[in-house]
PDB file of N, CA and C in Angstrom:
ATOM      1  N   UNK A   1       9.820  -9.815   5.372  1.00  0.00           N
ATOM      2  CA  UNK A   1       9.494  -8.925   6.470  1.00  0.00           C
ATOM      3  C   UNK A   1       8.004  -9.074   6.798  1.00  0.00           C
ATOM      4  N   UNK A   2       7.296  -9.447   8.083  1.00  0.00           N
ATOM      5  CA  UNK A   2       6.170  -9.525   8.120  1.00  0.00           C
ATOM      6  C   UNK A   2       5.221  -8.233   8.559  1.00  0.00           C
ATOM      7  N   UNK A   3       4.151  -8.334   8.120  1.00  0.00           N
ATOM      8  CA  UNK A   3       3.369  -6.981   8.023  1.00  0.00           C
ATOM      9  C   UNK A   3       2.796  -7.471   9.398  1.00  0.00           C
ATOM     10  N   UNK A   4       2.552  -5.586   9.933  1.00  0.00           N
ATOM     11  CA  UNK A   4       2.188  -5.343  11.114  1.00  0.00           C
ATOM     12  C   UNK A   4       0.986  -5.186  10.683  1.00  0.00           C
ATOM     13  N   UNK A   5      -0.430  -5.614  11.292  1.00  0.00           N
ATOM     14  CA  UNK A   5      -1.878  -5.391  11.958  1.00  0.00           C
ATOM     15  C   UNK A   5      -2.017  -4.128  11.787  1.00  0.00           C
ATOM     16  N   UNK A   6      -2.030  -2.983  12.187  1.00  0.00           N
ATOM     17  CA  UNK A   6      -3.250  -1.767  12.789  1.00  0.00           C
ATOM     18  C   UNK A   6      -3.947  -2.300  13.488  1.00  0.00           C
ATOM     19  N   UNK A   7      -3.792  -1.434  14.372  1.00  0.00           N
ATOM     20  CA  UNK A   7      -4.845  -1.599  15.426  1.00  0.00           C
ATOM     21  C   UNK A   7      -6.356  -1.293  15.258  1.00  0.00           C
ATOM     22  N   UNK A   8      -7.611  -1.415  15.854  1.00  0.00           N
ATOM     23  CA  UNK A   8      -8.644  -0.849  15.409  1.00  0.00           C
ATOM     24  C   UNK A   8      -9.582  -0.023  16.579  1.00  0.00           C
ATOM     25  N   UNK A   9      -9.473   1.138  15.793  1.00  0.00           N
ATOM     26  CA  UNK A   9     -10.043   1.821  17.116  1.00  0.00           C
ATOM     27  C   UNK A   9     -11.524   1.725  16.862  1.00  0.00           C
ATOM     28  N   UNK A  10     -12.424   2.508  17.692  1.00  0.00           N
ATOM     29  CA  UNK A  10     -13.545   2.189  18.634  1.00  0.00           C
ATOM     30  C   UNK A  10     -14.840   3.056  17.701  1.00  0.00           C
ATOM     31  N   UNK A  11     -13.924   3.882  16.464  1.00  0.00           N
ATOM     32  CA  UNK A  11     -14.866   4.081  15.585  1.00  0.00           C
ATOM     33  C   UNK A  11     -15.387   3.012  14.809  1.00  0.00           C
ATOM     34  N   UNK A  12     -13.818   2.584  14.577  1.00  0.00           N
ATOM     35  CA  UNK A  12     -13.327   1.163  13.206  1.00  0.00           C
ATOM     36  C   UNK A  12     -14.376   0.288  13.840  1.00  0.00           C
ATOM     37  N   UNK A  13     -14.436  -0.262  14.910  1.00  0.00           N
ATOM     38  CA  UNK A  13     -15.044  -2.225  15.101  1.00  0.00           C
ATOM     39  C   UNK A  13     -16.690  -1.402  14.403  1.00  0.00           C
ATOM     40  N   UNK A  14     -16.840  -0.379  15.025  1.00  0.00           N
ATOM     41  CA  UNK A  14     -18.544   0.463  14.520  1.00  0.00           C
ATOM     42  C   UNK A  14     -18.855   0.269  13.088  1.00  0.00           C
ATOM     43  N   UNK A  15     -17.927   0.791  12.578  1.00  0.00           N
ATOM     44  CA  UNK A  15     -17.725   1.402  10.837  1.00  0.00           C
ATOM     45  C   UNK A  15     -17.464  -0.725  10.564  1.00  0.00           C
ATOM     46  N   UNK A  16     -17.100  -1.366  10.724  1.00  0.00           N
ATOM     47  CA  UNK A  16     -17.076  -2.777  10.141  1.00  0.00           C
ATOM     48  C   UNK A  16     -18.501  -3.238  10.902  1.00  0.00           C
ATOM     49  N   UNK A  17     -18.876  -3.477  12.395  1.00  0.00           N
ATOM     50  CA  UNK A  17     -19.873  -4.305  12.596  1.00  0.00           C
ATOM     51  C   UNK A  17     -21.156  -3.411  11.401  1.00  0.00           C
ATOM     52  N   UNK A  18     -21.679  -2.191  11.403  1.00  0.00           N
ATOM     53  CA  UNK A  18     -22.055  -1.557  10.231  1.00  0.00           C
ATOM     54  C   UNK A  18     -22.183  -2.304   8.898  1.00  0.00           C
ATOM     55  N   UNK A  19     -21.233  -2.138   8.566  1.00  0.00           N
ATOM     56  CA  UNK A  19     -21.047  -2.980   7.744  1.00  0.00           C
ATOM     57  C   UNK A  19     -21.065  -4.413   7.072  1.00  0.00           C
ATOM     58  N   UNK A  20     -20.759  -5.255   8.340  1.00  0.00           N
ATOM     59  CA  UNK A  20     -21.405  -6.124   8.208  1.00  0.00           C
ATOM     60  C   UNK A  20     -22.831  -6.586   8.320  1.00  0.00           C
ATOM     61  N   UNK A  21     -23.223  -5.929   8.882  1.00  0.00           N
ATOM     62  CA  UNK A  21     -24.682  -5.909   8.774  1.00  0.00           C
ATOM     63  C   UNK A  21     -25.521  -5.288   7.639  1.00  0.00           C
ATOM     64  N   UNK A  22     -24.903  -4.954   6.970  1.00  0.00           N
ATOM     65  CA  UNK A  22     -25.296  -4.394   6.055  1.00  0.00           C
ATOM     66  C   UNK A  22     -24.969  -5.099   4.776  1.00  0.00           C
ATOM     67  N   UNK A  23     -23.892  -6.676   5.307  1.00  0.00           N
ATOM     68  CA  UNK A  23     -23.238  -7.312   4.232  1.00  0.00           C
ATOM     69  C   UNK A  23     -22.495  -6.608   2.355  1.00  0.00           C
ATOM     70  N   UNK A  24     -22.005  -5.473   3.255  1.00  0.00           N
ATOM     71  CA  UNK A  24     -21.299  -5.142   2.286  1.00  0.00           C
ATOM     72  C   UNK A  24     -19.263  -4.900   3.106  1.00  0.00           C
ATOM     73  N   UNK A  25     -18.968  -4.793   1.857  1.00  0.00           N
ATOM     74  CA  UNK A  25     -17.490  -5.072   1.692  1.00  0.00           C
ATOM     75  C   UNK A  25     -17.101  -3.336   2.249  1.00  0.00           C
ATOM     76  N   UNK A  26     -15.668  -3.210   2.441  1.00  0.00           N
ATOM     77  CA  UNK A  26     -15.375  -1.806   2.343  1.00  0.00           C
ATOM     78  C   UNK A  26     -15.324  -1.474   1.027  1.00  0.00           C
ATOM     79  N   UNK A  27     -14.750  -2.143   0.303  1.00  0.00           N
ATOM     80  CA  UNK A  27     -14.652  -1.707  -1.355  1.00  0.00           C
ATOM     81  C   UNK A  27     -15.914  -1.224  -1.767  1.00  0.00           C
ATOM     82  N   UNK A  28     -16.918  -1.842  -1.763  1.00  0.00           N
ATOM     83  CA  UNK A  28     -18.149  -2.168  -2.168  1.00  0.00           C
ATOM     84  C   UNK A  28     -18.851  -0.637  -1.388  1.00  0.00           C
ATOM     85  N   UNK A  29     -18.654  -0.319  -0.162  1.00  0.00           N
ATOM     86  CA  UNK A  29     -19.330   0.797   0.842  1.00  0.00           C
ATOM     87  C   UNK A  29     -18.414   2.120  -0.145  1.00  0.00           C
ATOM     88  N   UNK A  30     -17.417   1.726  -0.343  1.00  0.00           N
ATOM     89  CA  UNK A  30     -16.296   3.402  -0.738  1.00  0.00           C
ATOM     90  C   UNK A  30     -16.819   3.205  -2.250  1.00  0.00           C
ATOM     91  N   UNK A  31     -16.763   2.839  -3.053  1.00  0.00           N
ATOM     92  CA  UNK A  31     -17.308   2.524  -3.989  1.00  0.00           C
ATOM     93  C   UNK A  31     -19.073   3.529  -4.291  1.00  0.00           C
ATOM     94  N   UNK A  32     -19.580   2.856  -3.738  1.00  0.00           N
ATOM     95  CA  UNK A  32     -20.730   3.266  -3.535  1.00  0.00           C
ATOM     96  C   UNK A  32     -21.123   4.817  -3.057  1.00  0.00           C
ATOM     97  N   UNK A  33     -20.510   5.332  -1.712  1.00  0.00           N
ATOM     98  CA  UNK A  33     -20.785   6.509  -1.565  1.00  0.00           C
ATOM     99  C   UNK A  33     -19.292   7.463  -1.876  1.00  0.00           C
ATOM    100  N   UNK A  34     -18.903   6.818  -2.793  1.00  0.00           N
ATOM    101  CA  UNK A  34     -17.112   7.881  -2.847  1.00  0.00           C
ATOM    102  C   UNK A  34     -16.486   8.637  -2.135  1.00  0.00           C
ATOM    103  N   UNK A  35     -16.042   6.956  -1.075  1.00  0.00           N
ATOM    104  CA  UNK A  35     -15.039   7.503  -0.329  1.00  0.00           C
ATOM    105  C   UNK A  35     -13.761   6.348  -0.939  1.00  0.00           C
ATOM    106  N   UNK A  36     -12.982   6.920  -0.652  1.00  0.00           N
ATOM    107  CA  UNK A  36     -11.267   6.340  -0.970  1.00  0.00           C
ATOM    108  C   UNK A  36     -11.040   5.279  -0.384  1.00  0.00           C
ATOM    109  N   UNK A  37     -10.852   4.485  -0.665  1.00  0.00           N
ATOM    110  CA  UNK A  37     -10.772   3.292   0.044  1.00  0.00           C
ATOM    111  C   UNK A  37      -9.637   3.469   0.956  1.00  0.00           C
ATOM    112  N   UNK A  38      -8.347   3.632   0.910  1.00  0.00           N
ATOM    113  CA  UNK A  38      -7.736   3.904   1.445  1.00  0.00           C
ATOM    114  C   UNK A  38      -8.092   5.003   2.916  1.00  0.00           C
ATOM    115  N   UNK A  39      -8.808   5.997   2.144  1.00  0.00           N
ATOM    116  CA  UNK A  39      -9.542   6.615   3.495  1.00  0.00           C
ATOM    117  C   UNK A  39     -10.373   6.014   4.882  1.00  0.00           C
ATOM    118  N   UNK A  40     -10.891   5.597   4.513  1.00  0.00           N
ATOM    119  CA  UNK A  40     -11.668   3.955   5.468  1.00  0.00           C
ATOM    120  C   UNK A  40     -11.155   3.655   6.142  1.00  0.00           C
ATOM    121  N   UNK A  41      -9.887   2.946   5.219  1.00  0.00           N
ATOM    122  CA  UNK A  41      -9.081   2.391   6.383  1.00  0.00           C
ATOM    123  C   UNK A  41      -8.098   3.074   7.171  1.00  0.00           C
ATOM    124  N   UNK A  42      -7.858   4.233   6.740  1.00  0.00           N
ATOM    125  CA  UNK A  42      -7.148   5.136   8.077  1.00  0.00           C
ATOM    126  C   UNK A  42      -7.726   5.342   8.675  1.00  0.00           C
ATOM    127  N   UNK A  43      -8.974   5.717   8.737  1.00  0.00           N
ATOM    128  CA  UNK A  43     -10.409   5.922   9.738  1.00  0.00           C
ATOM    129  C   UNK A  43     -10.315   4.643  10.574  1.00  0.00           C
ATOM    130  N   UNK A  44     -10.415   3.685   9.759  1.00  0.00           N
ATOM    131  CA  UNK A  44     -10.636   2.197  11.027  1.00  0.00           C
ATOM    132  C   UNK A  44      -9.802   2.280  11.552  1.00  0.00           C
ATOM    133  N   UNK A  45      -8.446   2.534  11.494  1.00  0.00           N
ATOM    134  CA  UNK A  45      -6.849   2.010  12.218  1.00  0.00           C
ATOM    135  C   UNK A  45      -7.010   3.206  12.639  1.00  0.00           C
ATOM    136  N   UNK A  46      -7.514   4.541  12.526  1.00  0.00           N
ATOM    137  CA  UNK A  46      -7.254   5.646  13.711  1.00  0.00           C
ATOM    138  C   UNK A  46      -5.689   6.240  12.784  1.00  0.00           C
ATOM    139  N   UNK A  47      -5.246   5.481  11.785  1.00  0.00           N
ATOM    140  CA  UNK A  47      -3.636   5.597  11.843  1.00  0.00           C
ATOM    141  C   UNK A  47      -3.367   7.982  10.963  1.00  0.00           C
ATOM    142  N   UNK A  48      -4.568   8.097  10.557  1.00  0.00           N
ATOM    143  CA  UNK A  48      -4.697   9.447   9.543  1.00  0.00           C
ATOM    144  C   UNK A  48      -6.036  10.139   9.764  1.00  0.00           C
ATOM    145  N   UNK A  49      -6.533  10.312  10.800  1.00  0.00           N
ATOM    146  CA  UNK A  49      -8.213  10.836  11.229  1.00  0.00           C
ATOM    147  C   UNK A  49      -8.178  11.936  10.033  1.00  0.00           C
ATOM    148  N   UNK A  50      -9.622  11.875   9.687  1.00  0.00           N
ATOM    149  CA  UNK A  50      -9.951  12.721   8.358  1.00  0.00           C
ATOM    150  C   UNK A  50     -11.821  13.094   8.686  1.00  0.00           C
ATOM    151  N   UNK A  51     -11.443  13.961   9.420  1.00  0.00           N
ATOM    152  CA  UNK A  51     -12.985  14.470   9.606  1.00  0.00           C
ATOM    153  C   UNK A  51     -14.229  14.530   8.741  1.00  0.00           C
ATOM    154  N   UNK A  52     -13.603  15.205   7.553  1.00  0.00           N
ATOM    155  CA  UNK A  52     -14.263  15.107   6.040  1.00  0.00           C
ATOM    156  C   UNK A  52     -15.438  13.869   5.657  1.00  0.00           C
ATOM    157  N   UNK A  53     -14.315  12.588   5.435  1.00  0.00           N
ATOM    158  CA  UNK A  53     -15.043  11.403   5.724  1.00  0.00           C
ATOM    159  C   UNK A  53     -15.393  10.716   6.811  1.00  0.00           C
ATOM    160  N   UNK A  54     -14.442  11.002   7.762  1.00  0.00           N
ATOM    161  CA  UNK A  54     -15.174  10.551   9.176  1.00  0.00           C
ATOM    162  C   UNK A  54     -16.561  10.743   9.625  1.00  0.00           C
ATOM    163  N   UNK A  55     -16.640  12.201   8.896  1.00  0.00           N
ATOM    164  CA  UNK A  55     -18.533  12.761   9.662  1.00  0.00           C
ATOM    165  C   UNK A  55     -19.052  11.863   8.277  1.00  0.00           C
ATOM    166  N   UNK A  56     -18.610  11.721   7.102  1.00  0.00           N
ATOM    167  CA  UNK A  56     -19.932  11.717   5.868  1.00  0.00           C
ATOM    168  C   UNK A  56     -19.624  10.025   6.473  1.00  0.00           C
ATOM    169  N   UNK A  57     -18.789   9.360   6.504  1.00  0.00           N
ATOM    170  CA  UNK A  57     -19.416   7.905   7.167  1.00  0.00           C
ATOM    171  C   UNK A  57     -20.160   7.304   8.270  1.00  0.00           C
ATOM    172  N   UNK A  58     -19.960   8.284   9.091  1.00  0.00           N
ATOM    173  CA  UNK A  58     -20.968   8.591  10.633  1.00  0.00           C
ATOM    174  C   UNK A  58     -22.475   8.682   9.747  1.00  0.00           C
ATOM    175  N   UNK A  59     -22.745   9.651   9.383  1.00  0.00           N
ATOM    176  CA  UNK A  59     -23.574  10.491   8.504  1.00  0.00           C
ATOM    177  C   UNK A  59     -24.487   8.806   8.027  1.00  0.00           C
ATOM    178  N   UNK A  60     -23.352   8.304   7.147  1.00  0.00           N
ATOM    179  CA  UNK A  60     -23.969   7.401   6.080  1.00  0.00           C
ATOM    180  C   UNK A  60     -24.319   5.988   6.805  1.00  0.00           C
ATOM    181  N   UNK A  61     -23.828   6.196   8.107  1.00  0.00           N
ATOM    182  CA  UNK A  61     -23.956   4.468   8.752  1.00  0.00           C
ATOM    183  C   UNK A  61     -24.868   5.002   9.618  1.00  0.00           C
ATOM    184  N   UNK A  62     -25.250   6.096  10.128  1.00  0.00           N
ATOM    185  CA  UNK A  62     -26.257   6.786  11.182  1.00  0.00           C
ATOM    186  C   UNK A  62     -25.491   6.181  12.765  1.00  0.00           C
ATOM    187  N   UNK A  63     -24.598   5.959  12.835  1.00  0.00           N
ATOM    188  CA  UNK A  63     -24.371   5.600  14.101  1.00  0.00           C
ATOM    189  C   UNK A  63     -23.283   6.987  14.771  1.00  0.00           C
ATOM    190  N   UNK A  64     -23.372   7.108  16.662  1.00  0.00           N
ATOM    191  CA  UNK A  64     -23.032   7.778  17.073  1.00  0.00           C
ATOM    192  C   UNK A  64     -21.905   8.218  17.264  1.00  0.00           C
ATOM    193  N   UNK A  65     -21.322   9.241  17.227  1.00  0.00           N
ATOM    194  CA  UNK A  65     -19.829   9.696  17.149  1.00  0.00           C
ATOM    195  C   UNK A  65     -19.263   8.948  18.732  1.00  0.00           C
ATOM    196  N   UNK A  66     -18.100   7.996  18.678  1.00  0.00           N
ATOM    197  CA  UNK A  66     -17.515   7.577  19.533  1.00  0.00           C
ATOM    198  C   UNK A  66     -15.854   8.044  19.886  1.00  0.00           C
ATOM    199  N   UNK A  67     -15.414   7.855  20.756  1.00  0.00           N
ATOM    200  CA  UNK A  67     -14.238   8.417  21.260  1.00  0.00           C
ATOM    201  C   UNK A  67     -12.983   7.627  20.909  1.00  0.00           C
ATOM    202  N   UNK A  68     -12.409   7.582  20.071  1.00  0.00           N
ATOM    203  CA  UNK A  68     -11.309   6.327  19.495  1.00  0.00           C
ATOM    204  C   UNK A  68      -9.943   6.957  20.029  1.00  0.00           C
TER     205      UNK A  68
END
């Protein structure tokens, strides 16, 4: 059965270009400021919005709240 993508919303490309610039991994970013990894990535895919970590990763990447 082949696995479906997620899509990435308009927080997500933020929260990765971030990141890459910062040349760190998601593991490596959740890791670091303890967030769930799994959390992240519902945040990037939009697929489980979680305000909680949504603001403390806004917070931690300093970039502006966008409309996903």
């Amino acid at each position: 059965m082949p696995v479906r993508k997620q899509a990435i919303t308009n927080i997500g490309w933020e929260i990765k270009r971030c990141l890459a610039e910062m040349k760190m991994t998601q593991t490596e970013f959740c890791e670091q400021y303890g967030i769930p990894l799994s959390r992240l990535s519902e945040i990037i895919s939009g697929t489980r919005p979680n305000k909680k970590y949504r603001n403390k990763i806004i917070d931690i990447l300093g970039i502006e709240e966008v409309v996903s």
